[in-house]
PDB file of N, CA and C in Angstrom:
ATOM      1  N   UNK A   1     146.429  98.453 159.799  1.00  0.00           N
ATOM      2  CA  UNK A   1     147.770  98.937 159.530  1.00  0.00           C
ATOM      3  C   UNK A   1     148.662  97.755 159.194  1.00  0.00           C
ATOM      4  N   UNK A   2     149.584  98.266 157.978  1.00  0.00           N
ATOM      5  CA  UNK A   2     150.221  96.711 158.052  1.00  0.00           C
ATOM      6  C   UNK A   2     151.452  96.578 159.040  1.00  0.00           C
ATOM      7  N   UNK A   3     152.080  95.339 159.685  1.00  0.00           N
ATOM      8  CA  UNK A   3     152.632  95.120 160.657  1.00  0.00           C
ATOM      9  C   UNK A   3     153.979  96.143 160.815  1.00  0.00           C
ATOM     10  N   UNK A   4     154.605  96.406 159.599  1.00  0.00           N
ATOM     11  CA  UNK A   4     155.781  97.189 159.341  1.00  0.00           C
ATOM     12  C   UNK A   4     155.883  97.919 157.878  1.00  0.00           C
ATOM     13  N   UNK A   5     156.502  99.076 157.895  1.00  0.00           N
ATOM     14  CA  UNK A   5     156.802 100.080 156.465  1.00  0.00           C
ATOM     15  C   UNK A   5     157.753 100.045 156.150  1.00  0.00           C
ATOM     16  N   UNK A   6     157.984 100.076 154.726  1.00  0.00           N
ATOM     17  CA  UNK A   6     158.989 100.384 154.375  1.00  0.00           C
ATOM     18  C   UNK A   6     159.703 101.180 154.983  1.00  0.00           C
ATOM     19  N   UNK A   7     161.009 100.968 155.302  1.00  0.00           N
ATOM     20  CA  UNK A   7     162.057 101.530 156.433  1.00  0.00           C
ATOM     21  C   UNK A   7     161.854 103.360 155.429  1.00  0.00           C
ATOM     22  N   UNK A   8     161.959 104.311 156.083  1.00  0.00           N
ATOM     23  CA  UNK A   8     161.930 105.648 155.621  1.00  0.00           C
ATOM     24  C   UNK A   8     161.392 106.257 154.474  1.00  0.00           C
ATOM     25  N   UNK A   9     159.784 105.332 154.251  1.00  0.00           N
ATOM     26  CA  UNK A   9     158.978 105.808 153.078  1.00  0.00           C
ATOM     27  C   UNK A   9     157.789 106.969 154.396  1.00  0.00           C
ATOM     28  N   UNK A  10     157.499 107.538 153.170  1.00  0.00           N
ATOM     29  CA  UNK A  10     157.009 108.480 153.603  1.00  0.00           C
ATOM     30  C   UNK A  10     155.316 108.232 154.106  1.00  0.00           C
ATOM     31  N   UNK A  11     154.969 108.908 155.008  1.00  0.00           N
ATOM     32  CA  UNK A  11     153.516 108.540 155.006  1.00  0.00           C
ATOM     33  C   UNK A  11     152.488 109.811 155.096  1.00  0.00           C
ATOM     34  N   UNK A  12     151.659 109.960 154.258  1.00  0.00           N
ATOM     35  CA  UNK A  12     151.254 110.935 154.127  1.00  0.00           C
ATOM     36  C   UNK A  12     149.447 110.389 153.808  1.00  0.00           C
ATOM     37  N   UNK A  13     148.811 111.707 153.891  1.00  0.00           N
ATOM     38  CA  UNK A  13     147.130 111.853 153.832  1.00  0.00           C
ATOM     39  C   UNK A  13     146.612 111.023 154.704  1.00  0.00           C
ATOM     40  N   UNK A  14     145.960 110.283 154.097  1.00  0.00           N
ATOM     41  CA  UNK A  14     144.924 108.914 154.738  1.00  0.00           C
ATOM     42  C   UNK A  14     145.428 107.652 155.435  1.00  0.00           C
ATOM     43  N   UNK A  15     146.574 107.239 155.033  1.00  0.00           N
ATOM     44  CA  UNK A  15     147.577 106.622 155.513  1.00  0.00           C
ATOM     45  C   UNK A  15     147.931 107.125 156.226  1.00  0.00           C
ATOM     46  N   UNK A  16     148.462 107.998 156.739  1.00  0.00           N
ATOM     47  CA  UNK A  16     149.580 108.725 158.146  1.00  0.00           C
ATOM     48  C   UNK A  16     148.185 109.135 159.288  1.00  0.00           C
ATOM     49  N   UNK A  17     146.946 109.571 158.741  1.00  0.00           N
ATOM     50  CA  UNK A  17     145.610 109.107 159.480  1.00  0.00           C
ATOM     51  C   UNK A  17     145.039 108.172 160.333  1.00  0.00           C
ATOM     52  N   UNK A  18     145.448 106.913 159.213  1.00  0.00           N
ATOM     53  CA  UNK A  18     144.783 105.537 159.645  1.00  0.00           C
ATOM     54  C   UNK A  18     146.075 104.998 160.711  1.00  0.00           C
ATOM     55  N   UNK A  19     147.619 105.210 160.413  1.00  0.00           N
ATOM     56  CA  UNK A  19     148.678 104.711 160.995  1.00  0.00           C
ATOM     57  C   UNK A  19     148.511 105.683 162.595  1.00  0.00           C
ATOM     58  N   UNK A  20     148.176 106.973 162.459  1.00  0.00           N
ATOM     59  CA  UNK A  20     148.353 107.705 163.597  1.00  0.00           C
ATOM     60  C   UNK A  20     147.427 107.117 164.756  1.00  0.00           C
ATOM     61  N   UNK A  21     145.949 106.784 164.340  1.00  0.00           N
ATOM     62  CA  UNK A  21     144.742 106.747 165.091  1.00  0.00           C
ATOM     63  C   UNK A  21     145.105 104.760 165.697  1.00  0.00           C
ATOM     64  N   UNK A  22     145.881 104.392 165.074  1.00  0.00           N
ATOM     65  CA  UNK A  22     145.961 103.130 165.061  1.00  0.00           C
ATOM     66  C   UNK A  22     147.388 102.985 166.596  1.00  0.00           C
ATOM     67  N   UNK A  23     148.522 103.534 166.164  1.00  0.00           N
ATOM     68  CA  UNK A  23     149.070 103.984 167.151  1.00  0.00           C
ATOM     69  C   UNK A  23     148.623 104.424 168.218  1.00  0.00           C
ATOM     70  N   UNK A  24     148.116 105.099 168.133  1.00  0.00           N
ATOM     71  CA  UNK A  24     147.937 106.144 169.392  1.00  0.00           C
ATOM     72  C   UNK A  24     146.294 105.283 170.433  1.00  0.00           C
ATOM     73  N   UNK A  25     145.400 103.968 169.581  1.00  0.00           N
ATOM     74  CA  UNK A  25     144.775 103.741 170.412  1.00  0.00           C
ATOM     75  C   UNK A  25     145.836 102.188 170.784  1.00  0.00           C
ATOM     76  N   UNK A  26     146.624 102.303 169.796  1.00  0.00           N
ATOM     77  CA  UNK A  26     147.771 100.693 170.888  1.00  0.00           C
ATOM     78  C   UNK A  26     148.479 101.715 171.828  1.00  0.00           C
ATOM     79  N   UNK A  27     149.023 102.763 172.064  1.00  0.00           N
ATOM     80  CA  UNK A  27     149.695 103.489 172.876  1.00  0.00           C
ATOM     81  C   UNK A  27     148.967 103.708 174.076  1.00  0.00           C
ATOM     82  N   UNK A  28     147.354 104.270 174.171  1.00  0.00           N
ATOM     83  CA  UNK A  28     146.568 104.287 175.368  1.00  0.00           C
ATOM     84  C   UNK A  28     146.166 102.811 176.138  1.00  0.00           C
ATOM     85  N   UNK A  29     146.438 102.234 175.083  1.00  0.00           N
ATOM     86  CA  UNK A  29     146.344 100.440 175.459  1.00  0.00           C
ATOM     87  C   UNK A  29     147.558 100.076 176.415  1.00  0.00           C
ATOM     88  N   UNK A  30     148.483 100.708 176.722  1.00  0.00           N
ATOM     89  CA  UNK A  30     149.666 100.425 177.416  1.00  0.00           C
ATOM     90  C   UNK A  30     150.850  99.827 176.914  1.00  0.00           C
ATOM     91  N   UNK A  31     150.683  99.980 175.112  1.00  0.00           N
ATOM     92  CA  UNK A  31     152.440  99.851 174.228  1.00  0.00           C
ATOM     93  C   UNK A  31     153.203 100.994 174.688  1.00  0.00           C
ATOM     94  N   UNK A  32     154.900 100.557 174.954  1.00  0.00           N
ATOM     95  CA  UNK A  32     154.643 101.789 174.537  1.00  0.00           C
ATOM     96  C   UNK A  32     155.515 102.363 173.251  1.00  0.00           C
ATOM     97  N   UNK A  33     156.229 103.011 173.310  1.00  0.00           N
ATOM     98  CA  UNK A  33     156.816 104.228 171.773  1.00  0.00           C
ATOM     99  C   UNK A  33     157.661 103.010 171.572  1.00  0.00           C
ATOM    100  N   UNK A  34     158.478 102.761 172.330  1.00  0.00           N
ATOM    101  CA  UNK A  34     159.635 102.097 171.937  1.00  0.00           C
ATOM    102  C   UNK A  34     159.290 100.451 171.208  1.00  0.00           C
ATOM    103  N   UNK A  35     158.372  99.852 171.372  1.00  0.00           N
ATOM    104  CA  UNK A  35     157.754  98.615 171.230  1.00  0.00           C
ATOM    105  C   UNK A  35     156.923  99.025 170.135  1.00  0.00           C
ATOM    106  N   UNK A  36     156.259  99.977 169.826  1.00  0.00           N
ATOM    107  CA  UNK A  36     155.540 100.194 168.780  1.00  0.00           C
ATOM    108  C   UNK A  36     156.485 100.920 167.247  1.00  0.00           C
ATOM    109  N   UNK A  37     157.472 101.169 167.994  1.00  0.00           N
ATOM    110  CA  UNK A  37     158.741 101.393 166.959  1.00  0.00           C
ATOM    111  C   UNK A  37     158.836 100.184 166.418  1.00  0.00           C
ATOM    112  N   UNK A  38     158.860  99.100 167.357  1.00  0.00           N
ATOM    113  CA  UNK A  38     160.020  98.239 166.810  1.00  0.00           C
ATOM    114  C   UNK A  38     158.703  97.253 165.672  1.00  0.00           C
ATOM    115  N   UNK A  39     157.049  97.135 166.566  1.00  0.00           N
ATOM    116  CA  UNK A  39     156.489  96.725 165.341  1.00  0.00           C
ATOM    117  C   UNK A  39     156.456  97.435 163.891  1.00  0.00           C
ATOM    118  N   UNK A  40     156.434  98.336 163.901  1.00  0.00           N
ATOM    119  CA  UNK A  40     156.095  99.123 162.503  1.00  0.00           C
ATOM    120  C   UNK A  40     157.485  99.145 162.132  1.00  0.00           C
ATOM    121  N   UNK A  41     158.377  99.330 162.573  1.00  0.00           N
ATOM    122  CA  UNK A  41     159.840  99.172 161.592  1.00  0.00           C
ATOM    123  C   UNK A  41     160.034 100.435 161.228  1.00  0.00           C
ATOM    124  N   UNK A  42     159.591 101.686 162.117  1.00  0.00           N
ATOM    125  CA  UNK A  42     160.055 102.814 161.857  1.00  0.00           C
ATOM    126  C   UNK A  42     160.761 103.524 163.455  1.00  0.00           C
ATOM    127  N   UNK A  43     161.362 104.587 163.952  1.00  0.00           N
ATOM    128  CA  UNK A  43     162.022 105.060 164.158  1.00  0.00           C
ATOM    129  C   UNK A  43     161.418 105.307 165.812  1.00  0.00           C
ATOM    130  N   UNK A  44     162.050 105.296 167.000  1.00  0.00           N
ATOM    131  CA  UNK A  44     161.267 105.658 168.474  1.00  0.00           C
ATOM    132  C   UNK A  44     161.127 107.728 167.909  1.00  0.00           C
ATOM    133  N   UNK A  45     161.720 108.279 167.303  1.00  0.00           N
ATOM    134  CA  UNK A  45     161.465 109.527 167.271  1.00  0.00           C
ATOM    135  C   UNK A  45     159.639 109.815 166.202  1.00  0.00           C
ATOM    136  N   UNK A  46     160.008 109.043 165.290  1.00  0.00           N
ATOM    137  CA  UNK A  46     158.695 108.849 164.115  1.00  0.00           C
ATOM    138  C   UNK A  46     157.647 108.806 165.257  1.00  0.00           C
ATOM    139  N   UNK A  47     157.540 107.326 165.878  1.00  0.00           N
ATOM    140  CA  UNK A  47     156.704 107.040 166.399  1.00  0.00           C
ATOM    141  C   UNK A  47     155.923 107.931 167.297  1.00  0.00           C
ATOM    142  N   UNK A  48     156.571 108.464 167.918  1.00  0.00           N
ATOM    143  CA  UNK A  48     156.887 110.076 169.178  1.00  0.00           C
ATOM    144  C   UNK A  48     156.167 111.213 168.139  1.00  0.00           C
ATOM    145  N   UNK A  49     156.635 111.392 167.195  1.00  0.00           N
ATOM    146  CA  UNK A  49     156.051 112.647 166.343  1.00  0.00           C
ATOM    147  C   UNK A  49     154.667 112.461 166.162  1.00  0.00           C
ATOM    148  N   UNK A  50     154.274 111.112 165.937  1.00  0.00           N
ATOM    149  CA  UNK A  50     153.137 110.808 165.197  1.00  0.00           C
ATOM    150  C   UNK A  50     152.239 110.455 166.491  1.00  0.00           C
ATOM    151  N   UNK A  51     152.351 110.373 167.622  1.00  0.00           N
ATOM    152  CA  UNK A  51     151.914 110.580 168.853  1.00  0.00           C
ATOM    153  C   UNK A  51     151.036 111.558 169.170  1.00  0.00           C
ATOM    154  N   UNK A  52     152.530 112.944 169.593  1.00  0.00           N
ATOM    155  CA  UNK A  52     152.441 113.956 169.662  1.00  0.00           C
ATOM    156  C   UNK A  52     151.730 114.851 168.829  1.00  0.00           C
ATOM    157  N   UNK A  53     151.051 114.367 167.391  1.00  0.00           N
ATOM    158  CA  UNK A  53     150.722 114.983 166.437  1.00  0.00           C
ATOM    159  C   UNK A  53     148.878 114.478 166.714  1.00  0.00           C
ATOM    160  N   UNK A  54     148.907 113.370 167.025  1.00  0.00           N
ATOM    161  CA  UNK A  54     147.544 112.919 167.194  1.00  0.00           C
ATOM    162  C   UNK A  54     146.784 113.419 168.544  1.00  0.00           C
ATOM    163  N   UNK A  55     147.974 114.242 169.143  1.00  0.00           N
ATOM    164  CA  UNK A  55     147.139 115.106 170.711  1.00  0.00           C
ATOM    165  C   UNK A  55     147.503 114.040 171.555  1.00  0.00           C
ATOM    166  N   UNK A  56     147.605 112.965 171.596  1.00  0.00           N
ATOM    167  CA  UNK A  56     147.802 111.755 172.786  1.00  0.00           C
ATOM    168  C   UNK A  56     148.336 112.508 174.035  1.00  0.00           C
ATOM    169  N   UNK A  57     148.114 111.723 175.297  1.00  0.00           N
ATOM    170  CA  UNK A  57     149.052 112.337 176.537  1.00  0.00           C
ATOM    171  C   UNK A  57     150.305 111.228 176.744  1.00  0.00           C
ATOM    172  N   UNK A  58     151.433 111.665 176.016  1.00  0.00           N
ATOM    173  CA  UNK A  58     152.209 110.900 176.736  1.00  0.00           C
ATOM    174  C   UNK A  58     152.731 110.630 178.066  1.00  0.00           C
ATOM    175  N   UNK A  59     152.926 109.681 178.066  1.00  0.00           N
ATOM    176  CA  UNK A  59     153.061 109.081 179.653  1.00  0.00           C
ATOM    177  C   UNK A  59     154.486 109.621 180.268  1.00  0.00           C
ATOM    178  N   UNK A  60     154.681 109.232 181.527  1.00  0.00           N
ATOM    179  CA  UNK A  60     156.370 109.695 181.822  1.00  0.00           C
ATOM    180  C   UNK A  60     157.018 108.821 181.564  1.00  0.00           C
ATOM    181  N   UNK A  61     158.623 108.732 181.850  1.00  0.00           N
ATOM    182  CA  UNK A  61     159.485 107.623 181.858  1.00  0.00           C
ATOM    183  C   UNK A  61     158.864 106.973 183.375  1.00  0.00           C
ATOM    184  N   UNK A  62     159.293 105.691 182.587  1.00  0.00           N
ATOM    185  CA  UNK A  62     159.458 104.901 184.210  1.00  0.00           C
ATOM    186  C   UNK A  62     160.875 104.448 184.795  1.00  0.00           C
ATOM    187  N   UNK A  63     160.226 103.695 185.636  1.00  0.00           N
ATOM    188  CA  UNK A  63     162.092 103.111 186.219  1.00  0.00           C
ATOM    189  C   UNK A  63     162.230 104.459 187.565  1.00  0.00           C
ATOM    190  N   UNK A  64     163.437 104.287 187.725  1.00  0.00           N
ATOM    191  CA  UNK A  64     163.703 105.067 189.060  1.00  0.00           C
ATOM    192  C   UNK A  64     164.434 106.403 188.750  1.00  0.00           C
ATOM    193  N   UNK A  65     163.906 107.151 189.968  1.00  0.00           N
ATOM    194  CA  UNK A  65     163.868 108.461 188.891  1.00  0.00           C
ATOM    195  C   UNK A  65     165.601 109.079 190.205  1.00  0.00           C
ATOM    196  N   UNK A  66     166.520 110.307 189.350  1.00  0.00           N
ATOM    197  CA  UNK A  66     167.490 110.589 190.267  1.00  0.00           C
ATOM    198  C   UNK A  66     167.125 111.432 191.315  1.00  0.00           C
ATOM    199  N   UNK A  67     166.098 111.504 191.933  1.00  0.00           N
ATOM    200  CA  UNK A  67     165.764 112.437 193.099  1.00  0.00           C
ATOM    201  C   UNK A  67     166.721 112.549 194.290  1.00  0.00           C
ATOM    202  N   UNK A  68     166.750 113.465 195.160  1.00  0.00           N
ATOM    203  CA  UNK A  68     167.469 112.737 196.043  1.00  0.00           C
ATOM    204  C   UNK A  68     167.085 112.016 196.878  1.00  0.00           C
ATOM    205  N   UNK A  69     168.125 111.417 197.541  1.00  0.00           N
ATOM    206  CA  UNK A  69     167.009 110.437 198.611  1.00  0.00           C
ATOM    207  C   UNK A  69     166.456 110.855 199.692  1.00  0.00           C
ATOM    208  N   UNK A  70     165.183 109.966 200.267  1.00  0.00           N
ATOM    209  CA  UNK A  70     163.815 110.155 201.358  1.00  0.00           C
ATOM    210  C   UNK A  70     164.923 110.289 202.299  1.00  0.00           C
ATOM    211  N   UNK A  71     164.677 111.153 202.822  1.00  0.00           N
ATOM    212  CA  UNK A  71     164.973 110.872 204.530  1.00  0.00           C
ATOM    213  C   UNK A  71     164.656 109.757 205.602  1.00  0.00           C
ATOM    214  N   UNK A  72     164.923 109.397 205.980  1.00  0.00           N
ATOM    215  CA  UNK A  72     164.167 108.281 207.011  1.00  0.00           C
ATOM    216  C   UNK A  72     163.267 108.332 208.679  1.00  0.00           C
TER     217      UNK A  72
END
């Protein structure tokens, strides 16, 4: 895949194939959407579509979540 696309060219057939399968095994590798946005030079939503399109399991957010708090 090359490192980055033309900002909002389209990707289609064999290309959007080779870009999806390529993603999605750096994504199970532990990139994640937002970092793999920023290599390819396309969009955290693109990246997400083209995920979601290849079956992948996306992961959850991390960081701290608003639950309420443990009791003690």
């Amino acid at each position: 895949m090359a490192d980055t696309l033309k900002k909002g060219s389209r990707v289609t057939g064999g290309e959007r194939d080779r870009l999806s399968a390529d993603l999605r095994r750096k994504y199970d590798g532990g990139a994640s959407i937002r970092a793999l946005a920023d290599a390819t030079g396309r969009s955290y939503g693109f990246v997400h579509r083209i995920l979601t399109e290849s079956g992948a399991a996306l992961r959850g957010r991390g960081g701290a979540t608003r639950g309420k708090a443990k009791a003690r």
